[in-house]
Protein backbone atom coordinates (compact mmCIF):
# COMPACT_ATOMS: atom_id res chain seq x y z
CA UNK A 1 -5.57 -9.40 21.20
CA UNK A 2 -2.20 -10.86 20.94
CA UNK A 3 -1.20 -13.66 23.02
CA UNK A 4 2.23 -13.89 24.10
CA UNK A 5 4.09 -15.64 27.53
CA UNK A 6 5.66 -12.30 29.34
CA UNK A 7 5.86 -9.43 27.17
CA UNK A 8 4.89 -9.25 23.85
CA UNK A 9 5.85 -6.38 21.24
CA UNK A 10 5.38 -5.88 17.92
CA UNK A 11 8.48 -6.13 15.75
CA UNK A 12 8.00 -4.36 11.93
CA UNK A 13 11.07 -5.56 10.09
CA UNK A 14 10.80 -5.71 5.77
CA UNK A 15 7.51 -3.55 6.18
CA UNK A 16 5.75 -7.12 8.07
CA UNK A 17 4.89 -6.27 11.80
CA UNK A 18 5.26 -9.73 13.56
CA UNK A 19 4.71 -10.14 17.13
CA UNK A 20 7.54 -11.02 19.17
CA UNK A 21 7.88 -12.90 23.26
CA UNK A 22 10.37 -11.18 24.46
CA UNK A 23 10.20 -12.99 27.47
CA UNK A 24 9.42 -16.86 28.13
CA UNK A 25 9.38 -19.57 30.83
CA UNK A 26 10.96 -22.08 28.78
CA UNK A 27 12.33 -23.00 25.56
CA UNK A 28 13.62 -26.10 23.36
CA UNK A 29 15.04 -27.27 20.06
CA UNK A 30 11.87 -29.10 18.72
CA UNK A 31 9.41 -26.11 19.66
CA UNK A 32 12.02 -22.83 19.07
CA UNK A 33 14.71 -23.48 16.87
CA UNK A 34 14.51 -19.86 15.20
CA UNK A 35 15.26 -18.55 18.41
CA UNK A 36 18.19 -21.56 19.53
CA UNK A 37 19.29 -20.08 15.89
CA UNK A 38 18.96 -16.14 17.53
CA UNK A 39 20.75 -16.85 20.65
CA UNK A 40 23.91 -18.74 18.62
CA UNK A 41 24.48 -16.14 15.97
CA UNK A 42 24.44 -13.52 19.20
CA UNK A 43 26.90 -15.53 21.19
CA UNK A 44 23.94 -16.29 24.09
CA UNK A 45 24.29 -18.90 26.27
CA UNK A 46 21.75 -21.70 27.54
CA UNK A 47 21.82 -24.29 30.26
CA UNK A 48 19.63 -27.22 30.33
CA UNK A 49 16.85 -27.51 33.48
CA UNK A 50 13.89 -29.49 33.80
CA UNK A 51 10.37 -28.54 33.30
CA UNK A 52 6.62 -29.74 34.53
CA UNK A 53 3.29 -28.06 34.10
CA UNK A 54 0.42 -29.54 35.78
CA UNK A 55 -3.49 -28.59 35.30
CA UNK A 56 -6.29 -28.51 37.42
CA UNK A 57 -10.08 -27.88 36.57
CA UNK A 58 -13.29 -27.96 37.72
CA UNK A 59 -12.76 -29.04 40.71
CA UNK A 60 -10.26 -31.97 39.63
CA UNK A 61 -12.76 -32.94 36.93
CA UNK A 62 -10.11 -32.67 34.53
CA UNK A 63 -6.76 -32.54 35.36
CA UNK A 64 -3.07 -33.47 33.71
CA UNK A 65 0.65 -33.46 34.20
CA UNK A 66 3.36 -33.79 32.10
CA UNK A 67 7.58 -33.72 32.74
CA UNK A 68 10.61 -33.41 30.38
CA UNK A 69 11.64 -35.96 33.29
């Protein structure tokens, strides 16, 4: 099983089969820099937004929140 955020494919490149997300909610220096690095040698454009992801479960046994805010 491979777990990926949108669509995952496997990429063979050099005779190693990696799997690639070719789609994603979010992305930032610290945690993807191979692909900042991807998306400067193509000429692709960001913008900045903000982000939050929340969790509930158990009934609100457990739950957390965090912000880039």
């Amino acid at each position: 099983m491979r777990a990926g955020h949108t669509h995952t494919v496997d990429v063979t490149f050099d005779g190693h089969t990696h799997p690639v997300d070719t789609g994603f909610l979010v992305f930032n220096d610290r945690t993807y820099p191979n692909l900042i690095a991807l998306f400067s040698e193509l000429g692709i454009q960001s913008h900045p937004s903000e982000m939050s992801f929340s969790v509930s479960l158990d009934n609100g046994c457990l739950e957390w929140a965090g912000t880039t805010v």
